[in-house]
C-alpha atoms as a PDB file:
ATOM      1  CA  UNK A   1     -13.090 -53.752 -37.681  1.00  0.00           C
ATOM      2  CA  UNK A   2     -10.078 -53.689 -35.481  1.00  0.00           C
ATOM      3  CA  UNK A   3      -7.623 -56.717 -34.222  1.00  0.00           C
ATOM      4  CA  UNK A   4      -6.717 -57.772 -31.239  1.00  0.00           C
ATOM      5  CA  UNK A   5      -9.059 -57.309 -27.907  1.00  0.00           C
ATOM      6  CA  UNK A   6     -11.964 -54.552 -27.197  1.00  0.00           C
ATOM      7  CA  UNK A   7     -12.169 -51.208 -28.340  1.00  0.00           C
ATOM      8  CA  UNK A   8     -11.724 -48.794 -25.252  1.00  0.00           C
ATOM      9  CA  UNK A   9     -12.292 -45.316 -25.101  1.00  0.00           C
ATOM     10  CA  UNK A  10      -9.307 -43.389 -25.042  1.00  0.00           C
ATOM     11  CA  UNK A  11      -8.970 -41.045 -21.163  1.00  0.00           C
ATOM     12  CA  UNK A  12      -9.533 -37.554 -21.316  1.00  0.00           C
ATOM     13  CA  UNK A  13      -6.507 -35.405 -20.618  1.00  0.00           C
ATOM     14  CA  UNK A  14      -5.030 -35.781 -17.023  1.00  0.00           C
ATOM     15  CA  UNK A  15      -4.847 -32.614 -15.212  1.00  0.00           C
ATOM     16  CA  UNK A  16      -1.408 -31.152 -14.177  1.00  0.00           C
ATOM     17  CA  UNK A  17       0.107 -32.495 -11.193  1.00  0.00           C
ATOM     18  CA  UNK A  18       1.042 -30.018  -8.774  1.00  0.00           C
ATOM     19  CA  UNK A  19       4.328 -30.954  -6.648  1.00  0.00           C
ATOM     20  CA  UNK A  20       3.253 -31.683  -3.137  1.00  0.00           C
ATOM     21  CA  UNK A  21       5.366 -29.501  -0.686  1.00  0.00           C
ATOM     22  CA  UNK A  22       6.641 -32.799   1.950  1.00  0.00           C
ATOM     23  CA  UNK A  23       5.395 -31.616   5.465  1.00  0.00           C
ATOM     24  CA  UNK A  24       7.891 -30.878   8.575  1.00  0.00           C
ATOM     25  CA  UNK A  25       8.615 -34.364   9.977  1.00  0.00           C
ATOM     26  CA  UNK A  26       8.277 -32.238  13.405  1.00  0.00           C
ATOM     27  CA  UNK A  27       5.022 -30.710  15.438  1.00  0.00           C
ATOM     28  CA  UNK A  28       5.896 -27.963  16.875  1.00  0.00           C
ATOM     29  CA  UNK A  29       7.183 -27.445  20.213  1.00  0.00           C
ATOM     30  CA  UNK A  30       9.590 -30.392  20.035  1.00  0.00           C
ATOM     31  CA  UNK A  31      13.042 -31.125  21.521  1.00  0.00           C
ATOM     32  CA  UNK A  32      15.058 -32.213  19.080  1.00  0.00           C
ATOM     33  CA  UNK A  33      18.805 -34.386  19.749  1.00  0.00           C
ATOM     34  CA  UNK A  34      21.459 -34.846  16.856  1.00  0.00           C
ATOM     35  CA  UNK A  35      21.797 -38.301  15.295  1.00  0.00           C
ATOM     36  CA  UNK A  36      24.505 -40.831  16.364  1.00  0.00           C
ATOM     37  CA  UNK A  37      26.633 -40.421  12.799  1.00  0.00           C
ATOM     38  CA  UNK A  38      27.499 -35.937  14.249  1.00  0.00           C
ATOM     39  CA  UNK A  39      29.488 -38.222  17.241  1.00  0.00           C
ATOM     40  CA  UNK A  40      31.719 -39.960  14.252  1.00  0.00           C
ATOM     41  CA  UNK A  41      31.943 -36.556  12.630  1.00  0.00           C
ATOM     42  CA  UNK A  42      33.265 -35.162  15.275  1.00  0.00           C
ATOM     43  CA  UNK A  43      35.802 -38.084  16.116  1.00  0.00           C
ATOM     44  CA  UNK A  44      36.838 -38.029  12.692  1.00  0.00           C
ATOM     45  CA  UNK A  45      37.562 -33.971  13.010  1.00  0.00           C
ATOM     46  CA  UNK A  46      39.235 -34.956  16.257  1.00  0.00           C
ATOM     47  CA  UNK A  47      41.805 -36.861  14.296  1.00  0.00           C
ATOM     48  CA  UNK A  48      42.780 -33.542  12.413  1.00  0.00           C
ATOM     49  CA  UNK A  49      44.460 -32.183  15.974  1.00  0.00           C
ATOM     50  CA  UNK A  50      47.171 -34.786  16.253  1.00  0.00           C
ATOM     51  CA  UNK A  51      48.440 -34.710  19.585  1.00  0.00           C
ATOM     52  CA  UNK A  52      45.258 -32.674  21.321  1.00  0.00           C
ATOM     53  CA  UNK A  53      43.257 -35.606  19.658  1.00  0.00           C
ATOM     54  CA  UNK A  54      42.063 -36.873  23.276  1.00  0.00           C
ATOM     55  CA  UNK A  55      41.189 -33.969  24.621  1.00  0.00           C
ATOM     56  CA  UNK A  56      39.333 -32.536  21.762  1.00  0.00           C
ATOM     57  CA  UNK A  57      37.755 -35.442  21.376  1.00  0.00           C
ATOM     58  CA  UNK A  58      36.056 -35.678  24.896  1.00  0.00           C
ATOM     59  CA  UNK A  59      35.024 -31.626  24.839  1.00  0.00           C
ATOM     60  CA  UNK A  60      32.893 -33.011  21.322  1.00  0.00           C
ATOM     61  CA  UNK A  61      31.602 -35.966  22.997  1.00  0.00           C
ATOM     62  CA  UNK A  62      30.474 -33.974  25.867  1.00  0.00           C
ATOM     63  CA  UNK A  63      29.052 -31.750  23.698  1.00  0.00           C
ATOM     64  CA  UNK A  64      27.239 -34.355  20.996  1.00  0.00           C
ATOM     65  CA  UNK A  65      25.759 -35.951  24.235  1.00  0.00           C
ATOM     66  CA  UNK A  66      24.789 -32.714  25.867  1.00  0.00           C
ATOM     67  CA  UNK A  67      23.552 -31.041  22.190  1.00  0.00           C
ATOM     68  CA  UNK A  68      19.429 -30.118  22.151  1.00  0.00           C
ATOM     69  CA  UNK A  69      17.686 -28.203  20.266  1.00  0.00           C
ATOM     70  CA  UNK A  70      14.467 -27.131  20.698  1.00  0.00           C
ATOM     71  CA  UNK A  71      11.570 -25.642  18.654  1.00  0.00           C
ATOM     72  CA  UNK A  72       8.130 -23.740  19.151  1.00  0.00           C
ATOM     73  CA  UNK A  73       5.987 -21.380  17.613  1.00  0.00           C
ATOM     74  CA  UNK A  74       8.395 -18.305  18.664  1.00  0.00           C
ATOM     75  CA  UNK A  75      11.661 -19.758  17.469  1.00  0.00           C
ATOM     76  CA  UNK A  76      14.239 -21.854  18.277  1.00  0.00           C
ATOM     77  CA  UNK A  77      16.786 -22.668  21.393  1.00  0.00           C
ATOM     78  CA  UNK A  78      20.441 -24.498  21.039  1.00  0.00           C
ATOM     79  CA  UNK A  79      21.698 -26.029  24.317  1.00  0.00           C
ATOM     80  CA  UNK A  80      25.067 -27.672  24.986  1.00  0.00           C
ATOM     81  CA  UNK A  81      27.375 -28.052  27.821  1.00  0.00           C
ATOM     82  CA  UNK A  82      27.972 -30.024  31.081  1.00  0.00           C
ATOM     83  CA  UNK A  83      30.289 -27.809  33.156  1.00  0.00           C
ATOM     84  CA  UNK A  84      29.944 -24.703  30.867  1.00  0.00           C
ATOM     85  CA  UNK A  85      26.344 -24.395  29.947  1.00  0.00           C
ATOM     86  CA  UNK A  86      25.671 -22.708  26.793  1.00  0.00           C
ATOM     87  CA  UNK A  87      22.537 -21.661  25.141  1.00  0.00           C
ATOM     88  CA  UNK A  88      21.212 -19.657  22.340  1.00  0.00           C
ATOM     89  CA  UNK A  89      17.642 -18.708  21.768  1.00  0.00           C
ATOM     90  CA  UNK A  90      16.438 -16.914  18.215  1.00  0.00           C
ATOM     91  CA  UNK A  91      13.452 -15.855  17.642  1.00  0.00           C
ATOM     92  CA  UNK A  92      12.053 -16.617  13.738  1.00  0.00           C
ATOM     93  CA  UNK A  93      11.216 -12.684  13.073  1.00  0.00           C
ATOM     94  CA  UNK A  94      15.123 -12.110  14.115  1.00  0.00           C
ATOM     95  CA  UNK A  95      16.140 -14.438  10.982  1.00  0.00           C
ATOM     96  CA  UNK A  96      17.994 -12.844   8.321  1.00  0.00           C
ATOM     97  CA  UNK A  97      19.391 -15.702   5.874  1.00  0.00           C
ATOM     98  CA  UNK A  98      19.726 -19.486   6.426  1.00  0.00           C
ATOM     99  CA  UNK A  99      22.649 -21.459   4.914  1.00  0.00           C
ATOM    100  CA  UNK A 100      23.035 -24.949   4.488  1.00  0.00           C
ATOM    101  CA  UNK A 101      26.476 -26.728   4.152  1.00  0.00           C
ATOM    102  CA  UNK A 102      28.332 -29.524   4.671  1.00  0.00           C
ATOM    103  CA  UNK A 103      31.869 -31.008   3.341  1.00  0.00           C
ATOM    104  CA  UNK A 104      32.901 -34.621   2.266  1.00  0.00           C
ATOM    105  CA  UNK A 105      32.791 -36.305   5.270  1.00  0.00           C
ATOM    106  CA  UNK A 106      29.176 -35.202   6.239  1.00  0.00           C
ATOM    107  CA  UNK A 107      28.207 -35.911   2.822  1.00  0.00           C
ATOM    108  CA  UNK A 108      28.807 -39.213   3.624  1.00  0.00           C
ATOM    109  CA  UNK A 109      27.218 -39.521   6.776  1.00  0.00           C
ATOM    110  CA  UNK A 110      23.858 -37.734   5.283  1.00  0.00           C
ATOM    111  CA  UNK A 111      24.297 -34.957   7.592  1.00  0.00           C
ATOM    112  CA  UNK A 112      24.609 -31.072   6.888  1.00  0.00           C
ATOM    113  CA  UNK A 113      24.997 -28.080   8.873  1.00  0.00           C
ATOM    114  CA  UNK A 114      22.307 -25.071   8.996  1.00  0.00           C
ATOM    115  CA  UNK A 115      23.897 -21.853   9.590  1.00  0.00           C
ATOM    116  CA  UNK A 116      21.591 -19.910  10.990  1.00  0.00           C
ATOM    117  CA  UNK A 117      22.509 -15.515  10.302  1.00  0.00           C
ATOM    118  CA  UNK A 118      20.950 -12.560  12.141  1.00  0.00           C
ATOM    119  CA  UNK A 119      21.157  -8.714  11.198  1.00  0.00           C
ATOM    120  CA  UNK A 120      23.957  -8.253  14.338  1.00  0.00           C
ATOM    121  CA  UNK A 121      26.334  -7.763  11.743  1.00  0.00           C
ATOM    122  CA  UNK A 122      28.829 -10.827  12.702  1.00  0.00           C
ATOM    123  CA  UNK A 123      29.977 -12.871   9.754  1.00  0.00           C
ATOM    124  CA  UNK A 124      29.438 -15.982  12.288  1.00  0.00           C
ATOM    125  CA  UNK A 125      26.294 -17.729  12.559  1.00  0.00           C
ATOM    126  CA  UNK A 126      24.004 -17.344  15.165  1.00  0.00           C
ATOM    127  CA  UNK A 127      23.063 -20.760  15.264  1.00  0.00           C
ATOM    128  CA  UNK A 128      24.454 -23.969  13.833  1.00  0.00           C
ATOM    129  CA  UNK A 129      22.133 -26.744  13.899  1.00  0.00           C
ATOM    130  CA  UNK A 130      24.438 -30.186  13.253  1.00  0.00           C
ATOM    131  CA  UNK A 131      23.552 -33.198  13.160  1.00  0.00           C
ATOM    132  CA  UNK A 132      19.861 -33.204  11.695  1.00  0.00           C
ATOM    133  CA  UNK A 133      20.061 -36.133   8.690  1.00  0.00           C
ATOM    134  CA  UNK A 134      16.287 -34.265   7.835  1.00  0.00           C
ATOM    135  CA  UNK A 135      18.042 -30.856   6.990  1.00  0.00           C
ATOM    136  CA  UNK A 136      16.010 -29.960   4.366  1.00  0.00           C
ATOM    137  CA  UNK A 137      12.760 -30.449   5.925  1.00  0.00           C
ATOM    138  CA  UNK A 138      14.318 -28.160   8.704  1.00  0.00           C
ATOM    139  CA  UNK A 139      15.673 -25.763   6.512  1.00  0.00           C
ATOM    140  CA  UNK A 140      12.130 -25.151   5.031  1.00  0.00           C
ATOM    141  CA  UNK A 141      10.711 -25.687   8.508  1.00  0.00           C
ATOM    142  CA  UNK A 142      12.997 -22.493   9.575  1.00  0.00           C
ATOM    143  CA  UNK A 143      11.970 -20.600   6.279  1.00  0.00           C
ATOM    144  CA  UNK A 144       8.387 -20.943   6.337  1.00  0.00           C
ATOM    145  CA  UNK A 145       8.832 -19.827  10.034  1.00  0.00           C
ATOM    146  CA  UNK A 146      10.976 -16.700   9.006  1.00  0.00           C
ATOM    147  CA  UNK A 147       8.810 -15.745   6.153  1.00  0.00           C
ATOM    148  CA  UNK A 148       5.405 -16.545   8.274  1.00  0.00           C
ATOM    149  CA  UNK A 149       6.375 -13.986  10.928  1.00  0.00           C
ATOM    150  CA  UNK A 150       7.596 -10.989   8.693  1.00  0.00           C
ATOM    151  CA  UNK A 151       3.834 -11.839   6.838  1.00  0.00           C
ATOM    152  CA  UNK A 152       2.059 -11.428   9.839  1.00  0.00           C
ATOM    153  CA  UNK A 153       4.693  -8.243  10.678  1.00  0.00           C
ATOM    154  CA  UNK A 154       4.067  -6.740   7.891  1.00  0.00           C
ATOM    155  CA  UNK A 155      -0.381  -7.352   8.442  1.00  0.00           C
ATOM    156  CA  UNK A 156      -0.260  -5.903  11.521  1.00  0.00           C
ATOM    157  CA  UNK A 157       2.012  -2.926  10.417  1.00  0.00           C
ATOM    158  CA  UNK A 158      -0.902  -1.672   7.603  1.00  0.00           C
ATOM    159  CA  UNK A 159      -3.290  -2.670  10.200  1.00  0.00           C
ATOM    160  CA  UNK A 160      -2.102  -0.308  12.572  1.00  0.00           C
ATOM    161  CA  UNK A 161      -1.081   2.061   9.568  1.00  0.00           C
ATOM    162  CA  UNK A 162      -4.591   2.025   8.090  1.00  0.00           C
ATOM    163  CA  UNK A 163      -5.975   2.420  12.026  1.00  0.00           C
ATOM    164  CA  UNK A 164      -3.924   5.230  12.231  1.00  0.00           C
ATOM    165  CA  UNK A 165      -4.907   6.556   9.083  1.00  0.00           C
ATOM    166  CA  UNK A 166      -8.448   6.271  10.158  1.00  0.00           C
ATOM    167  CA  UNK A 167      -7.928   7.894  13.590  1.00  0.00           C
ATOM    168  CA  UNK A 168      -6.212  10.961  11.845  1.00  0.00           C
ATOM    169  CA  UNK A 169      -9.307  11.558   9.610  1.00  0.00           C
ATOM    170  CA  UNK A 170     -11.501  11.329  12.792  1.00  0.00           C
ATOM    171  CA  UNK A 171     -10.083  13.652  14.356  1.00  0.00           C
ATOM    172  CA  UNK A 172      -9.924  16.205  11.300  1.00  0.00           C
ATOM    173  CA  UNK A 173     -13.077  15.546  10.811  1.00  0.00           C
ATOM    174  CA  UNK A 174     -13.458  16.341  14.614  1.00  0.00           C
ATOM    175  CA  UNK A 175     -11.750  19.339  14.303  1.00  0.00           C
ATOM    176  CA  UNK A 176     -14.228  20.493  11.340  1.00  0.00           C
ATOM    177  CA  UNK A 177     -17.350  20.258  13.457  1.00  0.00           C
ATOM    178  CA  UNK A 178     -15.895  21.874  15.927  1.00  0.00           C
ATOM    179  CA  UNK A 179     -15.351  24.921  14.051  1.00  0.00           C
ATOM    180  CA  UNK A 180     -18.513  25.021  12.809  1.00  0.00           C
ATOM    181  CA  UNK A 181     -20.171  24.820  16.108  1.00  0.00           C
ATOM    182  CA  UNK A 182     -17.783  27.730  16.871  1.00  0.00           C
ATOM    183  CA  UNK A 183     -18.559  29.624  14.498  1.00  0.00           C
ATOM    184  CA  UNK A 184     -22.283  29.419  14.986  1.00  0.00           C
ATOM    185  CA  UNK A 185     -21.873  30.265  18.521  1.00  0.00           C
ATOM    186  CA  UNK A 186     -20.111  33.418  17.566  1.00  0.00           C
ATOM    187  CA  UNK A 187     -22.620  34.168  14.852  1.00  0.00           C
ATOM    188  CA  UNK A 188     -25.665  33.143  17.462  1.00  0.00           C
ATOM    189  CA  UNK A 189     -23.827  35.644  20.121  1.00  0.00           C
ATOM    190  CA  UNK A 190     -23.646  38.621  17.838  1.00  0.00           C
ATOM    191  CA  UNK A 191     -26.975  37.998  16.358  1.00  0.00           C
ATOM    192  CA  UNK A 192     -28.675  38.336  19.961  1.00  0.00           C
ATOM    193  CA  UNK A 193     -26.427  41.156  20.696  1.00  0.00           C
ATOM    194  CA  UNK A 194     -27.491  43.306  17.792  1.00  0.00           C
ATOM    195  CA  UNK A 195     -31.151  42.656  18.765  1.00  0.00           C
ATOM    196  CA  UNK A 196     -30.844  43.757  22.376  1.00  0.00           C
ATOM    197  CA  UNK A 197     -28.990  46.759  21.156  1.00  0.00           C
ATOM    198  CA  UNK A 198     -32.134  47.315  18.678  1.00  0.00           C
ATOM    199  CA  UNK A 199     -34.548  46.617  21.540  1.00  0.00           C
END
């Protein structure tokens, strides 16, 4: 006899949650524009040039106000720049390594920067992408993207490797026959020959 409310079957065992991967925040091709708290970064970092403050601080706001970034399914473009126009396209297969930092002051705006390397051998980044406060989700964004394109590189280079492969043994296999029928020719032509000499 038990105490103290209904008897209740006890639950079988729960099955293993499996972390759900967050989705990009973005569909692809967007235009992206940083958020308002890059603008204080860069007034802040302004402050750090003393005397040039005002100027330096006007090429950044310029630039914050200018700054776009946009994505699609071949890779991504960085635009900037009213009387100097600047911009950088990257494809995703042209991605080499992706690094994410960010010092105390973007810390505590939520922002980070994503240095974006190709194999040109520069110790710069290609790309910087600033003030994105969803940097991880672009981050992964950027690496699914990199790794999707050297998968699909790497299909069609055993595709073409195994149609290649097949071609080759077509045309040995060509070549065989056509030996053969050579050589029956040549074995056809003497045969008749030796009869008409007989005849």
């Amino acid at each position: 006899m038990t105490l103290g409310g209904p008897v209740t079957s006890s639950p079988g065992p729960k099955p293993a949650l499996v972390p759900a991967r967050p989705a990009s925040p973005w569909k692809l091709p967007t235009v992206l524009q940083p958020h308002s708290s890059l603008l204080t970064n860069y007034l802040l970092g302004s402050l750090l040039a003393g005397p040039g403050f005002p100027i330096l601080a006007l090429l950044r706001y310029f630039k914050f106000h200018t700054l776009r970034y946009e994505l699609d399914e071949e890779g991504i473009t960085m635009r900037w720049g009213i009387l100097f126009r600047r911009e950088v396209s990257l494809t995703y297969a042209r991605i080499q390594d992706i690094h994410l930092s960010s010092h105390v002051v973007e810390r505590w705006l939520g922002l980070a920067r994503i240095q974006i390397q190709t194999a040109s051998g520069s110790a710069q980044a290609e790309i910087t992408i600033e003030g994105i406060q969803d940097f991880e989700a672009m981050r992964d964004l950027l690496y699914s993207k990199m790794r999707g394109t050297r998968d699909r590189g790497t299909a069609e280079a055993k595709s073409s490797a195994l149609a290649s492969g097949e071609s080759e043994a077509l045309t040995s296999a060509l070549r065989e026959v056509a030996a053969e029928v050579r050589a029956l020719r040549q074995e056809l032509g003497a045969r008749t020959a030796k009869e008409r000499a007989d005849e």
